[in-house]
Protein backbone atom coordinates (compact mmCIF):
# COMPACT_ATOMS: atom_id res chain seq x y z
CA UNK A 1 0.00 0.00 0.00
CA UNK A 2 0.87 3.62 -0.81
CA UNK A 3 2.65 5.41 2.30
CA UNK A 4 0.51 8.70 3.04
CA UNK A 5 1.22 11.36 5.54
CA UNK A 6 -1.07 11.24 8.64
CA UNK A 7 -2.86 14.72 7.95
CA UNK A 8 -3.76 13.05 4.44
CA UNK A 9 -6.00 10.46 6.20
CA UNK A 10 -7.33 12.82 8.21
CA UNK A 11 -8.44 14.93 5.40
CA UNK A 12 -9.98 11.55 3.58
CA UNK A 13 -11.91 10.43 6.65
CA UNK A 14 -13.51 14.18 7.35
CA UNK A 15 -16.39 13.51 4.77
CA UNK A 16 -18.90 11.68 7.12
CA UNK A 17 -17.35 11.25 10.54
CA UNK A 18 -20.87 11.26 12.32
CA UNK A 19 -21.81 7.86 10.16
CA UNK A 20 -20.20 4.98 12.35
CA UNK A 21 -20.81 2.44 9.32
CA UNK A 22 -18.71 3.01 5.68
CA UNK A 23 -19.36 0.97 2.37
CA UNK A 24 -16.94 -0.38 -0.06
CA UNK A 25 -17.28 2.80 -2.18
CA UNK A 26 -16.04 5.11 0.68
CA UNK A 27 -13.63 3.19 1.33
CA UNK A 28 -12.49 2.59 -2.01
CA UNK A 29 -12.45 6.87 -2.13
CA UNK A 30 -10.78 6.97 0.98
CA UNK A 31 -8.01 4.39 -0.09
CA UNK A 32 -7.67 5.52 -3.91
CA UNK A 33 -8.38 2.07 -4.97
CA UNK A 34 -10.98 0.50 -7.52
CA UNK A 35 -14.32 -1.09 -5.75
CA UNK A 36 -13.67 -4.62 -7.15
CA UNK A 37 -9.86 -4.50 -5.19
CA UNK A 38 -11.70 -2.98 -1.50
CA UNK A 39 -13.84 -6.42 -2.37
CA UNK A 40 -11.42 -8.26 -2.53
CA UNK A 41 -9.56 -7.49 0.25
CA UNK A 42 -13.35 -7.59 2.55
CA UNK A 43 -13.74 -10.73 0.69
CA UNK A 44 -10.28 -12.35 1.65
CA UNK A 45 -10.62 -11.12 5.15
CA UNK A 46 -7.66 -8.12 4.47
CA UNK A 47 -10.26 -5.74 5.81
CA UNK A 48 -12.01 -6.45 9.01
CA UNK A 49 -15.85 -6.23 7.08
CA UNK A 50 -19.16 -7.97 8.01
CA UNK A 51 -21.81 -8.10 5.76
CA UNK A 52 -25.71 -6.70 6.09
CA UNK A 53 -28.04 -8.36 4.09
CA UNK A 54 -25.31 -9.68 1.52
CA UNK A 55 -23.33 -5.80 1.27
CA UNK A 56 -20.26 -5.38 2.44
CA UNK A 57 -20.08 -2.64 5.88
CA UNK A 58 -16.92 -1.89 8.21
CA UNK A 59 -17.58 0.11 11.23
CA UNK A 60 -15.36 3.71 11.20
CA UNK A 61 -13.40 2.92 14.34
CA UNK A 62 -12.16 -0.48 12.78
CA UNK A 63 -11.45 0.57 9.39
CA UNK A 64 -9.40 3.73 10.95
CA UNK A 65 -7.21 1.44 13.02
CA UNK A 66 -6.95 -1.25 10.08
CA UNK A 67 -5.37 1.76 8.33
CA UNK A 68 -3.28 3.14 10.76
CA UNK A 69 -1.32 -0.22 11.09
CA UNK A 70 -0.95 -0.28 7.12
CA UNK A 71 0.10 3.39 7.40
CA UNK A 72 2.31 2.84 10.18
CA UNK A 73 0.28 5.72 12.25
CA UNK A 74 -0.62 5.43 15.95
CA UNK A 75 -3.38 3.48 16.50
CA UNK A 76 -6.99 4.95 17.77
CA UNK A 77 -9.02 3.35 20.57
CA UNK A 78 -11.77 1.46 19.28
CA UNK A 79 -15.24 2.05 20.85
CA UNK A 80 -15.91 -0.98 21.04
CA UNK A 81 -15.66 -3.61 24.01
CA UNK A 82 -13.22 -5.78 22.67
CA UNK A 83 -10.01 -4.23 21.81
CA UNK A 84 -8.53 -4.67 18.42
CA UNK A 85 -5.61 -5.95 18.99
CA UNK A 86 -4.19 -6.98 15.46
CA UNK A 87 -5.88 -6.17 12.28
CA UNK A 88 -3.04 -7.57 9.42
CA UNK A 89 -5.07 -10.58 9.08
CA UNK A 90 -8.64 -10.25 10.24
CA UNK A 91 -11.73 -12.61 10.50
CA UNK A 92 -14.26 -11.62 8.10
CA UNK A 93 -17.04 -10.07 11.14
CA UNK A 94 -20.39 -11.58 11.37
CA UNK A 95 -23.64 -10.88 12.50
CA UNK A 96 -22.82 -12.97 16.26
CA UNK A 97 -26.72 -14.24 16.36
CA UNK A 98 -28.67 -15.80 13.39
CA UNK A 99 -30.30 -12.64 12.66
CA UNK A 100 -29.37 -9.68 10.63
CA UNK A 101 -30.19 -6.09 11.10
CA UNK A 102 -31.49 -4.06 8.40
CA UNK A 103 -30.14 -0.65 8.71
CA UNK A 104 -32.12 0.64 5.12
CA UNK A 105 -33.64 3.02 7.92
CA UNK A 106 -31.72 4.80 10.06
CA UNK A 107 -34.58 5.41 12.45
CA UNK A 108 -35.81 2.10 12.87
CA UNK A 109 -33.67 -1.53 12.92
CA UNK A 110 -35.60 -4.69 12.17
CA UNK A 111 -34.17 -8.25 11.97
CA UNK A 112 -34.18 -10.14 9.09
CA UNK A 113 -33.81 -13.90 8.50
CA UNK A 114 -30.40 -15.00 7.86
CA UNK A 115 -30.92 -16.40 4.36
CA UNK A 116 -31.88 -13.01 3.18
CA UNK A 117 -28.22 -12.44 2.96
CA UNK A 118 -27.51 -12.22 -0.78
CA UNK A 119 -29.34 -9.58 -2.74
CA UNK A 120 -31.93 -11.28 -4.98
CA UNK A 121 -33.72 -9.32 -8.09
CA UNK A 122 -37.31 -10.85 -9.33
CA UNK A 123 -37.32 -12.94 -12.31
CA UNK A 124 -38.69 -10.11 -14.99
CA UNK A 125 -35.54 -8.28 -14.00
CA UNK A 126 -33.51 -11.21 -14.11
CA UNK A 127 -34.61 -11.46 -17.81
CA UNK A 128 -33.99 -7.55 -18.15
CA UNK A 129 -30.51 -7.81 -17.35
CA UNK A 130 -29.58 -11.09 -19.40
CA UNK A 131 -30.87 -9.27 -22.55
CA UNK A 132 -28.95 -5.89 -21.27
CA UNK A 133 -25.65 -7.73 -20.88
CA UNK A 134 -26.54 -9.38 -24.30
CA UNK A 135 -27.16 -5.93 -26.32
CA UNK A 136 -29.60 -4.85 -28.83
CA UNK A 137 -27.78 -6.08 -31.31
CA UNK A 138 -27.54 -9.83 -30.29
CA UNK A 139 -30.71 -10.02 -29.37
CA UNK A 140 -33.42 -10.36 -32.13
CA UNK A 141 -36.76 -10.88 -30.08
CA UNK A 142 -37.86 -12.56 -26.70
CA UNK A 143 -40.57 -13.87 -24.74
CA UNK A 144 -42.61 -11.43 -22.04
CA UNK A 145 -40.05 -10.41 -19.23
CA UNK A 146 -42.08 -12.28 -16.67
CA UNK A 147 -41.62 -15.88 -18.36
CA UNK A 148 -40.21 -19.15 -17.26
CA UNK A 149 -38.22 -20.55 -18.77
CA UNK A 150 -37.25 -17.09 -21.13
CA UNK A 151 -36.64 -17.76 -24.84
CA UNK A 152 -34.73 -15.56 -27.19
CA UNK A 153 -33.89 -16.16 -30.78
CA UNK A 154 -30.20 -14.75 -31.23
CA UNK A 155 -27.89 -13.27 -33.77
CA UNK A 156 -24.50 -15.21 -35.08
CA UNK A 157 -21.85 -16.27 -33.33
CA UNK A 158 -24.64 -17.07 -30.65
CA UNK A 159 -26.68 -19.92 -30.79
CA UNK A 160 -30.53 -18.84 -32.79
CA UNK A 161 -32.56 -20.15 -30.69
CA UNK A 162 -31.95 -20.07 -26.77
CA UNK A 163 -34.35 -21.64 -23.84
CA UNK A 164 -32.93 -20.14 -20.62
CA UNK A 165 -33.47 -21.33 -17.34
CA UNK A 166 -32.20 -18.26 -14.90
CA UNK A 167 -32.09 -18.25 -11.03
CA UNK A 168 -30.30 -16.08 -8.45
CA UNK A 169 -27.12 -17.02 -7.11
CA UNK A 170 -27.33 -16.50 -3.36
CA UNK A 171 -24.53 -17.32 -0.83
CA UNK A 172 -25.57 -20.01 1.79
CA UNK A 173 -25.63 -18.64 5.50
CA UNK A 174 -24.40 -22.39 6.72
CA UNK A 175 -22.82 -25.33 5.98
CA UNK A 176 -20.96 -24.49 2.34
CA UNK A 177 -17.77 -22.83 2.33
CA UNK A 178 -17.59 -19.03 2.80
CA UNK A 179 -18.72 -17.20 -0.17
CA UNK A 180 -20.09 -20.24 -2.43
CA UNK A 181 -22.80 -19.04 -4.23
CA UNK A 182 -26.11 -21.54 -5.23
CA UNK A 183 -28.96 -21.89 -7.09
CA UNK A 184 -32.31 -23.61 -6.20
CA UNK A 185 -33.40 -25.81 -9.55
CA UNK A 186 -37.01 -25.36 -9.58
CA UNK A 187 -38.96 -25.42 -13.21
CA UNK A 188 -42.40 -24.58 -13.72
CA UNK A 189 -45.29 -26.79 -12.62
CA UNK A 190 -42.58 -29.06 -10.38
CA UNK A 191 -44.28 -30.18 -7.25
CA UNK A 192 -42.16 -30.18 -3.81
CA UNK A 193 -41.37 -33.74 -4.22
CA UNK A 194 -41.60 -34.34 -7.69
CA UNK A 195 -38.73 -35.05 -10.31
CA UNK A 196 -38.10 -31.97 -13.09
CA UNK A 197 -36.34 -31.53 -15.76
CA UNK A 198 -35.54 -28.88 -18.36
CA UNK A 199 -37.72 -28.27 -21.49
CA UNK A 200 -35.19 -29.68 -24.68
CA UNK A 201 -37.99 -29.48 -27.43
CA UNK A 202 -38.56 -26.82 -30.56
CA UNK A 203 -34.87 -26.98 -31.62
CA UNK A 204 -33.68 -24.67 -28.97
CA UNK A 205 -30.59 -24.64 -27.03
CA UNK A 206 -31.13 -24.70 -23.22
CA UNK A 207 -29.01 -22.57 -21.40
CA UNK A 208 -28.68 -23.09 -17.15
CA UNK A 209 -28.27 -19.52 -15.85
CA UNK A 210 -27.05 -17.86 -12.28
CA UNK A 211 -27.06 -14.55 -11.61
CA UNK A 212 -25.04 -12.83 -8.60
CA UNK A 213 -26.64 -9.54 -8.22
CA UNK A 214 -24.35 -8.07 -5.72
CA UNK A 215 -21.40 -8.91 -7.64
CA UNK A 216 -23.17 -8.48 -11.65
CA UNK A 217 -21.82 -11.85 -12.10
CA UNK A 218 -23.57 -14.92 -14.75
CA UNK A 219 -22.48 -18.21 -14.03
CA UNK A 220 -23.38 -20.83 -16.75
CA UNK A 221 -23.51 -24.26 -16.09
CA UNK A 222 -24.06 -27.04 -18.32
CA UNK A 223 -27.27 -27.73 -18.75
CA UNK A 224 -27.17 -31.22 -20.41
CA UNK A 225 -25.50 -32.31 -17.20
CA UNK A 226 -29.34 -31.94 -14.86
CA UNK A 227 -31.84 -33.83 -16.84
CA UNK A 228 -33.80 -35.27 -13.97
CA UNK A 229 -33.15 -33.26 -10.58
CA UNK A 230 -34.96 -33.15 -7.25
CA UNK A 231 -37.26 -30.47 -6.57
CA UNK A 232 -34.71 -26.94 -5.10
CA UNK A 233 -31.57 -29.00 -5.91
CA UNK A 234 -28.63 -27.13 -4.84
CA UNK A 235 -25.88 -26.58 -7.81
CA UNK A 236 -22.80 -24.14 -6.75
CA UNK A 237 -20.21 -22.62 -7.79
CA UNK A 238 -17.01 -21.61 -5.81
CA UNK A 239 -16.37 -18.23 -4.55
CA UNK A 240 -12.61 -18.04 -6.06
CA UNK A 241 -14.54 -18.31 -9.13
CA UNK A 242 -17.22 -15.23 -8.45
CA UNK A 243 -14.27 -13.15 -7.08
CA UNK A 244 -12.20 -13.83 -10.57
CA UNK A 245 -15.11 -13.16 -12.62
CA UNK A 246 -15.84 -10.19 -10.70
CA UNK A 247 -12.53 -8.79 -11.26
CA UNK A 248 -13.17 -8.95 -15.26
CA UNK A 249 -11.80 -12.62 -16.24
CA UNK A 250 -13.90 -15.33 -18.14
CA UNK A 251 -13.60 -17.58 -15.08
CA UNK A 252 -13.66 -21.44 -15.52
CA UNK A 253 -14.06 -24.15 -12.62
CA UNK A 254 -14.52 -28.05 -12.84
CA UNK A 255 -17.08 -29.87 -10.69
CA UNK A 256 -17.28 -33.60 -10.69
CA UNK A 257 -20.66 -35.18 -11.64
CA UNK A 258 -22.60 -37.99 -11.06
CA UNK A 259 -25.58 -38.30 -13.00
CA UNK A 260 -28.57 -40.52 -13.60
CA UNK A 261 -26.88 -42.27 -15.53
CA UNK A 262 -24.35 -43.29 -13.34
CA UNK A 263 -21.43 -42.85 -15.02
CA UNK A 264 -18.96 -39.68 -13.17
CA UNK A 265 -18.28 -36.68 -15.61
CA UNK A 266 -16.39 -33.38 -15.28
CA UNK A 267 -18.56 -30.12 -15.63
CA UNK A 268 -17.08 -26.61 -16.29
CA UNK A 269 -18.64 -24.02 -15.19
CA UNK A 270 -18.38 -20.73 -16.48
CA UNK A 271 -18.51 -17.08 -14.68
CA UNK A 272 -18.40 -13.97 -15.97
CA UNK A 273 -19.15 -9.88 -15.63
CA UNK A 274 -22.22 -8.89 -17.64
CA UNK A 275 -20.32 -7.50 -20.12
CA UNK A 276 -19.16 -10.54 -21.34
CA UNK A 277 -21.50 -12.49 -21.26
CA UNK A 278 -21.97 -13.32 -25.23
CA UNK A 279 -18.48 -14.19 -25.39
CA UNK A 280 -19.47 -16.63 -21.88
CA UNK A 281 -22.52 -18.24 -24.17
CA UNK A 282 -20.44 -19.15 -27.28
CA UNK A 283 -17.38 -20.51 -24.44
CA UNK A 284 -20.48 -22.64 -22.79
CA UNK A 285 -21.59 -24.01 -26.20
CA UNK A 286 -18.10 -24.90 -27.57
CA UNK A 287 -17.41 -26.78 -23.96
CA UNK A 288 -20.85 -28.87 -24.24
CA UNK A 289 -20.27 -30.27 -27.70
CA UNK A 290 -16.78 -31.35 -26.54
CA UNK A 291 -18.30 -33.24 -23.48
CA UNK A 292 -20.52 -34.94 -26.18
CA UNK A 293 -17.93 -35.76 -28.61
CA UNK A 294 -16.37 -37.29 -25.40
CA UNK A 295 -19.40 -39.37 -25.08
């Protein structure tokens, strides 16, 4: 980090000393750095962060002590009850009970279930921002916004026709590794209980879709791969593989499969920022027909 003069951070942190809670953008003002690097470091636990209903916060007092000790500046005396003692290599803070507070108004705090941790966006906009991230000029006509499974008919080097299955991709409060994100395979008409399976017919190509809202990140998996899942099956993808998208690469990972079949197969999965997301589709196509030539 870049060695600054002690009245320097006292001029950055003037702006809004009565607010005890900064975001990533203040800090990322504060610091002179790009968003996507403050979170990264929140994300790897370089900056002692907790998260409110799936957005990066770091209380005042802690972030001016974290920087102190990076900018080699006596260190202030946190408010709170426990001392900060070391703040190189923090834990990542969490809300200590299962609930989260909702500070959206500063006048009034109400707790929220956990799993409301990841922001989620309804499935018209879902659809919105798939053909956004597309462009006008890859996309030749859709289906209403508010339809399950969305089909689009697409210009070259896409495929034509395109059946897509989209879901949010939400992080897990428990029991997955720390930033995983998921999404819940649920297809219209399947019962709680009941088998599904993705629609194949009419020629079109089905694509299996996640979107991380908080992060503008689309995560394709193979759809071929799920042709007879339980009802709100679970399929993830890795946060190293979010966080590398997020920072503007086509990110690839390999998951090991099992399916009805029986026979094991390797999946890649695919993640990338909105803006690439054409270039994402043709990657996803050229990786399926290889699987099936493999076949």
């Amino acid at each position: 980090m870049m060695e600054y003069s002690a009245a320097h951070w006292k001029l950055q942190l003037r702006g809004s000393m009565n607010d005890p809670v900064m975001t990533i953008r203040e800090i990322a003002s504060a610091l002179k750095l790009a968003e996507k690097t403050v979170y990264a470091l929140a994300s790897n636990g370089d900056l002692p962060a907790f998260k409110i209903r799936g957005q990066w916060r770091v209380r005042r007092s802690d972030f001016e002590s974290w920087l102190s000790l990076q900018a080699g500046l006596p260190q202030r005396k946190s408010p709170s009850t426990e001392p900060s003692s070391d703040f190189t290599k923090p834990d990542v803070f969490e809300p200590k009970t299962s609930m989260i507070v909702d500070m959206s108004d500063s006048n009034r705090m109400a707790a929220r279930p956990v799993e409301d941790l990841t922001e989620r966006v309804t499935q018209e906009e879902l659809h919105r921002r798939f053909v956004r991230a597309l462009g006008p000029s890859s996309v030749k006509s859709h289906s209403s916004w508010d339809s399950k499974p969305f089909e689009l008919d697409l210009a070259p080097p896409l495929p034509q026709r395109v059946r897509a299955y989209m879901y949010n991709a939400t992080r897990p409060p428990g029991g997955r590794p720390l930033g995983e994100h998921k999404v819940q395979l649920i297809v219209p008409g399947q019962r709680r209980g009941e088998r599904g399976s993705f629609d194949n017919g009419d020629g079109r190509i089905v694509l299996l879709v996640g979107y991380a809202a908080e992060e503008d990140v689309f995560v394709l998996w193979d759809a071929g791969l799920y042709t007879d899942f339980a009802w709100s099956r679970n399929v993830q993808v890795k946060a190293e593989t979010i966080i590398q998208a997020s920072a503007g690469k086509l990110a690839t990972q390999e998951r090991q499969l099992r399916p009805p079949s029986g026979r094991s197969v390797v999946e890649t999965v695919i993640a990338v920022r909105s803006r690439s997301l054409g270039e994402a589709i043709v990657r996803r196509m050229e990786l399926t027909r290889q699987r099936l030539l493999r076949e």
